[in-house]
PDB file of N, CA and C in Angstrom:
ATOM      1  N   UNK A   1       0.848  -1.174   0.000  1.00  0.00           N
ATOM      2  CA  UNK A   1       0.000   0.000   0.000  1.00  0.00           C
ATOM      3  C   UNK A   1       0.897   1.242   0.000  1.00  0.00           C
ATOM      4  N   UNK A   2       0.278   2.626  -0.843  1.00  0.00           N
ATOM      5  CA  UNK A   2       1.506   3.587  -1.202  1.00  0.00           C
ATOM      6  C   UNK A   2       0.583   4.408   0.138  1.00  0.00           C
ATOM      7  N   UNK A   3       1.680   5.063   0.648  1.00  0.00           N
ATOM      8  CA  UNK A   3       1.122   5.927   2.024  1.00  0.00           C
ATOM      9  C   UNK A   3       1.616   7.346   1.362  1.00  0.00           C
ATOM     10  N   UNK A   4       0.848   8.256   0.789  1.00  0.00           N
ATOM     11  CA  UNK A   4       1.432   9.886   0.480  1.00  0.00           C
ATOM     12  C   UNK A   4       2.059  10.090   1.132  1.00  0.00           C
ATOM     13  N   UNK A   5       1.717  10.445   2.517  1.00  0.00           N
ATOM     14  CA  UNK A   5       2.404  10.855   3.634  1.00  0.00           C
ATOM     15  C   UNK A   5       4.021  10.303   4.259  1.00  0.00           C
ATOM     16  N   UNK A   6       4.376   9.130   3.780  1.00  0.00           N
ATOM     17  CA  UNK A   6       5.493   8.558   4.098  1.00  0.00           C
ATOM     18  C   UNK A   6       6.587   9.554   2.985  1.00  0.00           C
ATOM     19  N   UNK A   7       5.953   9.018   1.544  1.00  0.00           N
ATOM     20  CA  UNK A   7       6.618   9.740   0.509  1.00  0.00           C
ATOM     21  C   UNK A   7       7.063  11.080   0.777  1.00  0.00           C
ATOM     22  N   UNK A   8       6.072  11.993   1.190  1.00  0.00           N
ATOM     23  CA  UNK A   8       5.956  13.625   0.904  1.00  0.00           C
ATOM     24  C   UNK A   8       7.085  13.638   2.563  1.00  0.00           C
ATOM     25  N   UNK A   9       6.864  12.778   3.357  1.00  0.00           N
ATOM     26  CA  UNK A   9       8.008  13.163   4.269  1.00  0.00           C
ATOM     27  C   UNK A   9       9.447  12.818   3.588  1.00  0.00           C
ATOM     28  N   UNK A  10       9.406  11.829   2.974  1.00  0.00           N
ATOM     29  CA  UNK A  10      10.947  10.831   2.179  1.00  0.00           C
ATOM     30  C   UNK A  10      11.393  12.687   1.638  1.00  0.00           C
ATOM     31  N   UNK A  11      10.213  13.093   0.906  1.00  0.00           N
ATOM     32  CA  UNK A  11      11.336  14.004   0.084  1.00  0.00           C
ATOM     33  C   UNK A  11      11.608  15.190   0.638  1.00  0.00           C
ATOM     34  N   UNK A  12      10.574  15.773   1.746  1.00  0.00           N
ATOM     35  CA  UNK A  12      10.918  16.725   2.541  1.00  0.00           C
ATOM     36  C   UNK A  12      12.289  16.663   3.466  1.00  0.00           C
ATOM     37  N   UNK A  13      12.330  15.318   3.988  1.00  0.00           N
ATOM     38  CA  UNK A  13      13.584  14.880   4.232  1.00  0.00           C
ATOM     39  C   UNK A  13      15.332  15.160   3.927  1.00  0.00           C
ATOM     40  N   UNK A  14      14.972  14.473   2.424  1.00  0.00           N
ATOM     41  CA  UNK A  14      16.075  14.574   1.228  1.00  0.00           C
ATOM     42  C   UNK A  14      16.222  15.874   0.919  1.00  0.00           C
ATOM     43  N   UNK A  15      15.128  16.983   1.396  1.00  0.00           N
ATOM     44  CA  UNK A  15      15.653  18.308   0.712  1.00  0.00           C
ATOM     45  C   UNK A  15      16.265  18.838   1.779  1.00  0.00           C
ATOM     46  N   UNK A  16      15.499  18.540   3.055  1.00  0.00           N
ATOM     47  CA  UNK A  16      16.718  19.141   4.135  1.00  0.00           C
ATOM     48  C   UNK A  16      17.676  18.552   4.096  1.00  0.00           C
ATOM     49  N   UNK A  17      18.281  17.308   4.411  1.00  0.00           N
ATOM     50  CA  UNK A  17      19.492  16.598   4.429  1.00  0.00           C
ATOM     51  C   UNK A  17      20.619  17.461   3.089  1.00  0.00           C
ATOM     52  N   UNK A  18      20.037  17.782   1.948  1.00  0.00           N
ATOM     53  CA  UNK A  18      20.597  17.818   1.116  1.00  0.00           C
ATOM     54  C   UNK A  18      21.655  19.092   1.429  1.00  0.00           C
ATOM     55  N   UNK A  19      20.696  20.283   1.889  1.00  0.00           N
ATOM     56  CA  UNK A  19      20.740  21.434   2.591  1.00  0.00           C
ATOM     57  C   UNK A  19      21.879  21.622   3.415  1.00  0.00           C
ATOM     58  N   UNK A  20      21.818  20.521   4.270  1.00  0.00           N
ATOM     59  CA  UNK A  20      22.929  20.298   5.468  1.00  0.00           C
ATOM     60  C   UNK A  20      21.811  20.700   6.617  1.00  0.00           C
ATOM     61  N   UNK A  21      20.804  20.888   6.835  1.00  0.00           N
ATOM     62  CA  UNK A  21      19.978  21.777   7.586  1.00  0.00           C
ATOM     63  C   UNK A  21      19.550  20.730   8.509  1.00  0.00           C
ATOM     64  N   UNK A  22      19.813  20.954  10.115  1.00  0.00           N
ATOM     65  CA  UNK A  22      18.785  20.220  11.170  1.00  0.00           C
ATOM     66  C   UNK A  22      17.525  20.465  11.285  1.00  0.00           C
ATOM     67  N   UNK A  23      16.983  19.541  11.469  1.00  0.00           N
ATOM     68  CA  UNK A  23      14.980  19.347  12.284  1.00  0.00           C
ATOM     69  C   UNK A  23      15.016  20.560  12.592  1.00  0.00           C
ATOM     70  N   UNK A  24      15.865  21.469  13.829  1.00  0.00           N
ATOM     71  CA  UNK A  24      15.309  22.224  14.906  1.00  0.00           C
ATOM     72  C   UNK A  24      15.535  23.301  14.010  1.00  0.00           C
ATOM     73  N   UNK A  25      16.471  23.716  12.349  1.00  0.00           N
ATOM     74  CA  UNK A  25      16.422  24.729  11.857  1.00  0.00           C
ATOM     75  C   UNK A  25      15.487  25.114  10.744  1.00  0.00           C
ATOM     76  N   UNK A  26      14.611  23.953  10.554  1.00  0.00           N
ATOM     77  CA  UNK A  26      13.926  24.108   9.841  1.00  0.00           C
ATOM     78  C   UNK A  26      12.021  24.155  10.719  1.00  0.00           C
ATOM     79  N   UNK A  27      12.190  23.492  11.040  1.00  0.00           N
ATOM     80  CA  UNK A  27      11.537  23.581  12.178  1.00  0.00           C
ATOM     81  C   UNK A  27      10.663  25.240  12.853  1.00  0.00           C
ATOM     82  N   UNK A  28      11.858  26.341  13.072  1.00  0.00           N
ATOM     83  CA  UNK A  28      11.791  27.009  13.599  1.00  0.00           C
ATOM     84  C   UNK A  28      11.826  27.876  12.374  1.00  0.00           C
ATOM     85  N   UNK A  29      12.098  28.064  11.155  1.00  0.00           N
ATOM     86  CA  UNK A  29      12.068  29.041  10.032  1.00  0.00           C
ATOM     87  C   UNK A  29      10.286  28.449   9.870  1.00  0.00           C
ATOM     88  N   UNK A  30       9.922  27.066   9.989  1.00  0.00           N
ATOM     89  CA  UNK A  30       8.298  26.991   9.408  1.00  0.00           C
ATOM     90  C   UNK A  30       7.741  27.081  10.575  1.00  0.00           C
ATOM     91  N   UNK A  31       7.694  27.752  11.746  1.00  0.00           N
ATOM     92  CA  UNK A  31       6.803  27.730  12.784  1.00  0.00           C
ATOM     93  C   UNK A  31       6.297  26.296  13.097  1.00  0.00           C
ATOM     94  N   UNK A  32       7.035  24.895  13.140  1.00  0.00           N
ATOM     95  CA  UNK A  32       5.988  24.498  13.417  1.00  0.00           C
ATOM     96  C   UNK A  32       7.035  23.996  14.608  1.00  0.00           C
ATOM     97  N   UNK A  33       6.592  22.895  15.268  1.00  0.00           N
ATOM     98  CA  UNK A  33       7.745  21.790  16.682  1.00  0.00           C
ATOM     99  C   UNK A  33       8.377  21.217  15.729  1.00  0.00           C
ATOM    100  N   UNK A  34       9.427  21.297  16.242  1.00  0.00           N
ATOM    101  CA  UNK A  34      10.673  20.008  16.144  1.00  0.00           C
ATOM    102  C   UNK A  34       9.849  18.652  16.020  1.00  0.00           C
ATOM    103  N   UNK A  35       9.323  18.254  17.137  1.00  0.00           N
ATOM    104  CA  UNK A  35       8.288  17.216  17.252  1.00  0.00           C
ATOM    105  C   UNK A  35       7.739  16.835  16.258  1.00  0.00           C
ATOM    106  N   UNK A  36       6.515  17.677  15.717  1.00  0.00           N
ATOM    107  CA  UNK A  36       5.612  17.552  14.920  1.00  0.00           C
ATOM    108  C   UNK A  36       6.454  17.661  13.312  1.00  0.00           C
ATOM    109  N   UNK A  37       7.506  18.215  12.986  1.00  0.00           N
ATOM    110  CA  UNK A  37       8.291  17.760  12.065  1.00  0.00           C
ATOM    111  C   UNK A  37       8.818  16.871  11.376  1.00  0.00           C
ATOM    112  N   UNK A  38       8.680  15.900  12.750  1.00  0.00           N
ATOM    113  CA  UNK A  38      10.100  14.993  12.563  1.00  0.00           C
ATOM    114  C   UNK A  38       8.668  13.601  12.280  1.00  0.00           C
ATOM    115  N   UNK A  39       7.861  14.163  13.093  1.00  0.00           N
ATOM    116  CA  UNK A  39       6.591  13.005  12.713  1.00  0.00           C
ATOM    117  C   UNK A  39       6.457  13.071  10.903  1.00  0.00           C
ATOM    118  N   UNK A  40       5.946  14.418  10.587  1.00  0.00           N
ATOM    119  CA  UNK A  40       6.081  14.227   8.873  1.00  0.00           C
ATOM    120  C   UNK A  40       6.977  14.104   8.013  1.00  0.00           C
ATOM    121  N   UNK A  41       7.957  14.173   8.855  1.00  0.00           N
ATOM    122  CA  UNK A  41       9.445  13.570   7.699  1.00  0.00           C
ATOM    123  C   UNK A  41       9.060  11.994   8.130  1.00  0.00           C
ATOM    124  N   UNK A  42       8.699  11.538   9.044  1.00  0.00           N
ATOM    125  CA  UNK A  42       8.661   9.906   9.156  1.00  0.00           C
ATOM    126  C   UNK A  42       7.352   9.318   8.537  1.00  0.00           C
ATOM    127  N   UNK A  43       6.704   9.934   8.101  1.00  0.00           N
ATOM    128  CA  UNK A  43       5.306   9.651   7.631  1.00  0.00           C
ATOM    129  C   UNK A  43       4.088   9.492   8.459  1.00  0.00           C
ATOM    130  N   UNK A  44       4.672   9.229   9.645  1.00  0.00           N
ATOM    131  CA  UNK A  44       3.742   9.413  11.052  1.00  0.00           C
ATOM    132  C   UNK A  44       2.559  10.247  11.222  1.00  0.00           C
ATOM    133  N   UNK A  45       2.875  11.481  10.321  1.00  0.00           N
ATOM    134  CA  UNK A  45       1.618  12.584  10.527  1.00  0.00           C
ATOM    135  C   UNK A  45       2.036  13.015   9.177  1.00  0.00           C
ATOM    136  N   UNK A  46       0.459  13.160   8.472  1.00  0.00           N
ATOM    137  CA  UNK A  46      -0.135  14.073   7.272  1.00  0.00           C
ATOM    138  C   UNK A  46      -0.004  15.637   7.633  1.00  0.00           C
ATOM    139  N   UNK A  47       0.310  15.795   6.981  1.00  0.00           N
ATOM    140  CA  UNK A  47       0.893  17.457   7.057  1.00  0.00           C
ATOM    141  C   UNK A  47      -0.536  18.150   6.296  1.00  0.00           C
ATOM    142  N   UNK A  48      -1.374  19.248   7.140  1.00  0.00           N
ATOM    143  CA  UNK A  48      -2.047  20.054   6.078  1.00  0.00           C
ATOM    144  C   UNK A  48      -1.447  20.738   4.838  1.00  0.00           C
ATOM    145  N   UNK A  49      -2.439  21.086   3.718  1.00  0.00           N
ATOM    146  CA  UNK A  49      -1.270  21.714   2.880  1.00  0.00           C
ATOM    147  C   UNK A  49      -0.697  23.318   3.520  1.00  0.00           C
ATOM    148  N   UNK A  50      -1.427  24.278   4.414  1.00  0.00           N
ATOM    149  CA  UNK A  50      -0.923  25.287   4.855  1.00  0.00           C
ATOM    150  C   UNK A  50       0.867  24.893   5.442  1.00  0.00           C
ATOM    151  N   UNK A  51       0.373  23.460   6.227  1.00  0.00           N
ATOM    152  CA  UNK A  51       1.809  23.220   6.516  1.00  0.00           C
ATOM    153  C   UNK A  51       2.744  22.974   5.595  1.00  0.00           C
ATOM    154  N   UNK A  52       2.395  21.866   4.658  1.00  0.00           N
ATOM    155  CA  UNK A  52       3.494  21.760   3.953  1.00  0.00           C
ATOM    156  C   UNK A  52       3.851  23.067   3.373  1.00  0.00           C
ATOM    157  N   UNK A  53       3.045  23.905   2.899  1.00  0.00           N
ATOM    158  CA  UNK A  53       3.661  24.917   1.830  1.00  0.00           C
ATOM    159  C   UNK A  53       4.486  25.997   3.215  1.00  0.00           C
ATOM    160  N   UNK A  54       4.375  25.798   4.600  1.00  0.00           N
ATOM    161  CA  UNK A  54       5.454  26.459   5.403  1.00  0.00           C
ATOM    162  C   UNK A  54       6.871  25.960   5.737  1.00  0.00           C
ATOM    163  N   UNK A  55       6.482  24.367   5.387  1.00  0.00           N
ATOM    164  CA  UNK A  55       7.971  23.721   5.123  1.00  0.00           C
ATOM    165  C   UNK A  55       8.078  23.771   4.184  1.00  0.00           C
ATOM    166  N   UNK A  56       7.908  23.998   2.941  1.00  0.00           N
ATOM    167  CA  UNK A  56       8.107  24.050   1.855  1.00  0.00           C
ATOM    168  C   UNK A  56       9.344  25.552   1.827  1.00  0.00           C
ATOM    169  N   UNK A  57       8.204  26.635   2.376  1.00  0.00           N
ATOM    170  CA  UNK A  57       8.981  27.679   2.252  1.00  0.00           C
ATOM    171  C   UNK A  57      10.652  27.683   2.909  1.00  0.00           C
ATOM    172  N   UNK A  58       9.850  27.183   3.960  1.00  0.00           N
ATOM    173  CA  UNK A  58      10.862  26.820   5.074  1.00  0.00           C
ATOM    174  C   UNK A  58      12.611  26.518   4.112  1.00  0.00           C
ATOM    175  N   UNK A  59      12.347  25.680   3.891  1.00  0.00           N
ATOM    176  CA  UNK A  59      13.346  24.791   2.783  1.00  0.00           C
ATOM    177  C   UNK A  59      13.818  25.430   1.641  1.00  0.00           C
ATOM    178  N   UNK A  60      13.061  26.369   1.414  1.00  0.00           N
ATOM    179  CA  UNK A  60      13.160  27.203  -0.103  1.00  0.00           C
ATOM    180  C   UNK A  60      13.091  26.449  -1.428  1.00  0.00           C
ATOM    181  N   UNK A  61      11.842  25.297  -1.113  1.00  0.00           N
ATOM    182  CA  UNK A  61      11.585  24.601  -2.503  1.00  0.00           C
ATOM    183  C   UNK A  61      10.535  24.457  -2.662  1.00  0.00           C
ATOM    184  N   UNK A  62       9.381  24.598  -4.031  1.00  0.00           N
ATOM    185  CA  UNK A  62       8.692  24.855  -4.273  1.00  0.00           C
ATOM    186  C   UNK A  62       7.390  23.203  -3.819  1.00  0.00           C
ATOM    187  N   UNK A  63       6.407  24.023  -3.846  1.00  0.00           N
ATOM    188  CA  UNK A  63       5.603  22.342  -3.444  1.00  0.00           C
ATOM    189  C   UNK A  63       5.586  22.057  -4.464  1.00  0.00           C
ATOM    190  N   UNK A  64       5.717  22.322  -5.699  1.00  0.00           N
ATOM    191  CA  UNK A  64       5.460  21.614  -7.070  1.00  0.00           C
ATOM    192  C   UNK A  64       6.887  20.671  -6.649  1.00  0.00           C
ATOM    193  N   UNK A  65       8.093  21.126  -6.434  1.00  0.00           N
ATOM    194  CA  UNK A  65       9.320  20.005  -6.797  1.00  0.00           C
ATOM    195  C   UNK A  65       8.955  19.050  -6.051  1.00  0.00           C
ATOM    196  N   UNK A  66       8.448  18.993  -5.006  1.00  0.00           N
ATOM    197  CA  UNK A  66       7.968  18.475  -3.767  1.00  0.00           C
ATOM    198  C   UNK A  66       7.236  17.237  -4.234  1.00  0.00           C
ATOM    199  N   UNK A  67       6.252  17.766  -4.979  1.00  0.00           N
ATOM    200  CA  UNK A  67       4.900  16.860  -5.457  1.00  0.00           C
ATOM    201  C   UNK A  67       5.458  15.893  -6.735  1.00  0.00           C
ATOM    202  N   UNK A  68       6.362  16.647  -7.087  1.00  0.00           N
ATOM    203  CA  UNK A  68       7.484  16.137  -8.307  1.00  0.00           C
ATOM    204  C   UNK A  68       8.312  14.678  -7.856  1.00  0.00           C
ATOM    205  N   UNK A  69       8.808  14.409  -6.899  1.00  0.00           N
ATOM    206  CA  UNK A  69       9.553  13.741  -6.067  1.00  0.00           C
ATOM    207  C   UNK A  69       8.704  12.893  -5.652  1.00  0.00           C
ATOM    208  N   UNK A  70       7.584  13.509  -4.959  1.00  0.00           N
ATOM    209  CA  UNK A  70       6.259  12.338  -4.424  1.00  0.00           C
ATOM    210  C   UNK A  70       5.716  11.359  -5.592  1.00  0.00           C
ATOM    211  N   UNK A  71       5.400  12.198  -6.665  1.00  0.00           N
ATOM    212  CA  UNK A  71       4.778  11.256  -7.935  1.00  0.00           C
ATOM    213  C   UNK A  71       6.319  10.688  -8.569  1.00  0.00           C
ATOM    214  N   UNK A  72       7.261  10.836  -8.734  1.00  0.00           N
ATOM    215  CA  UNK A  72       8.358  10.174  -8.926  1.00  0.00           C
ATOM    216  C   UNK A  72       8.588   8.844  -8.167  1.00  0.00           C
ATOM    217  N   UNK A  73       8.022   8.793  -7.077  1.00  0.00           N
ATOM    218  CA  UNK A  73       8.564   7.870  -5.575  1.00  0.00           C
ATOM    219  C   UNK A  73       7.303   6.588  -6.025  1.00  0.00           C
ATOM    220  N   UNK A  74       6.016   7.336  -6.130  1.00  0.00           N
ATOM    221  CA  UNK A  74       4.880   6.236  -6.086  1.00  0.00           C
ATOM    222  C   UNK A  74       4.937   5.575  -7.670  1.00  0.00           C
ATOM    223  N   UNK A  75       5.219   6.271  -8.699  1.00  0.00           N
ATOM    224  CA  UNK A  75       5.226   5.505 -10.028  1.00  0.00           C
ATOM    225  C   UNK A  75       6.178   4.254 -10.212  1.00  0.00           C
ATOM    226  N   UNK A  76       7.765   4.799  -8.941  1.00  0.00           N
ATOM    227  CA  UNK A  76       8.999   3.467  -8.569  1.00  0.00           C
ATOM    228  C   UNK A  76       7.673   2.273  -8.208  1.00  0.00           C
ATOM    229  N   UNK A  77       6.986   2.801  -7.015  1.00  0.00           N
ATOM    230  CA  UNK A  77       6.611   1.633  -6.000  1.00  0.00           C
ATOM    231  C   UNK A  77       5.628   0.584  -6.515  1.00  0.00           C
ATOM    232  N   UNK A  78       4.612   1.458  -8.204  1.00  0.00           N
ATOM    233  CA  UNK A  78       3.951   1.244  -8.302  1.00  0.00           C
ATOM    234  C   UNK A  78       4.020   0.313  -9.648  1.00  0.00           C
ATOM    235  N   UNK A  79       5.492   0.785 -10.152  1.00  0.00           N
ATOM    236  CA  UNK A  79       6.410  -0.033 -11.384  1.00  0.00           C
ATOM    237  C   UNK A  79       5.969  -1.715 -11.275  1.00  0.00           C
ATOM    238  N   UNK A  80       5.410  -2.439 -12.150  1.00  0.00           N
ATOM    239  CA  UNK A  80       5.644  -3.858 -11.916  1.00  0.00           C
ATOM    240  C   UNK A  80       6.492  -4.826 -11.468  1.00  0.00           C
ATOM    241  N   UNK A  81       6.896  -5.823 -10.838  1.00  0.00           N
ATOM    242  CA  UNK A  81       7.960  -6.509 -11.098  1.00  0.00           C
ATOM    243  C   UNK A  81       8.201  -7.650 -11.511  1.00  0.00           C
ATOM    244  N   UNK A  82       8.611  -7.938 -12.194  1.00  0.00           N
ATOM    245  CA  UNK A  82       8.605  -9.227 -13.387  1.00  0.00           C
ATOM    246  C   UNK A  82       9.267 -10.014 -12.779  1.00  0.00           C
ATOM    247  N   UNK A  83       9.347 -11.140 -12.948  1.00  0.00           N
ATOM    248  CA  UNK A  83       9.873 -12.583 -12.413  1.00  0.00           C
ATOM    249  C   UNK A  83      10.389 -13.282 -13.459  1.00  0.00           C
ATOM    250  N   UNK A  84      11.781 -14.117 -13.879  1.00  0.00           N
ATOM    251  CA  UNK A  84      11.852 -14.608 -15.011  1.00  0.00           C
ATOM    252  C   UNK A  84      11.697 -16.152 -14.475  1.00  0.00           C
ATOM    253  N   UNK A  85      10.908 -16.968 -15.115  1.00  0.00           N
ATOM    254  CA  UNK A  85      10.787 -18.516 -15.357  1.00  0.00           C
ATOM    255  C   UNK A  85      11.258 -18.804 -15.554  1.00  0.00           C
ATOM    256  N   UNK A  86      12.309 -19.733 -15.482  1.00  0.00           N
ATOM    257  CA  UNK A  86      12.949 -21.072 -15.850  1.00  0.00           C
ATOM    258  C   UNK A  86      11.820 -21.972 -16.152  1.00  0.00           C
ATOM    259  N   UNK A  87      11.899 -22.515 -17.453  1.00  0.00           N
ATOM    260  CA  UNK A  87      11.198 -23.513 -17.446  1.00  0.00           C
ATOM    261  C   UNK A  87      12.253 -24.852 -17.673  1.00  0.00           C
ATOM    262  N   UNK A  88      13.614 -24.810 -17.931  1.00  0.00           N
ATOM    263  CA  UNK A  88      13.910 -25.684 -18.129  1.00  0.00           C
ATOM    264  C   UNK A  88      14.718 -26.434 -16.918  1.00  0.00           C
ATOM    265  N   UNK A  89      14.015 -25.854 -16.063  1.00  0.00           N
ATOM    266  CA  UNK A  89      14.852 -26.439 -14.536  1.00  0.00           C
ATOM    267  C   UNK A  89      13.250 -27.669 -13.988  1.00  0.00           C
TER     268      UNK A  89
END
């Protein structure tokens, strides 16, 4: 099962990490807890969109790249996976 919320934290994640930026500095540029952050980078908690677009700002990346990354993540998960047969075993 694809969980949005896991995803949209995966890439909120990857954009801070990328950054070099801690929880508590991003955190505190989007008004929201450390706490309640670290829940939507883990997928733990659905972020309203007011929020995301304050971590968004927060981060200085647009929710489109955001949503870009999310539909990138679920089309991987959602990719088939093929199995090859041996039939001659």
């Amino acid at each position: 099962m694809i969980l949005l919320r896991s995803h949209i934290g995966s890439a909120l994640r990857a954009s801070r990490v990328s950054q070099g930026r801690t929880l508590r500095d991003v955190a505190k540029s989007a008004r929201v807890s450390l706490g309640y952050l670290s829940e939507v980078e883990r997928g733990q908690k659905e972020a309203s969109s007011e929020l995301l677009n304050s971590i968004c700002n927060a981060l200085d990346v647009s929710l489109g790249e955001v949503l870009l990354m999310v539909a990138t993540q679920v089309r991987t998960h959602e990719a088939p996976t093929l199995t090859v047969v041996d039939d001659a075993a």
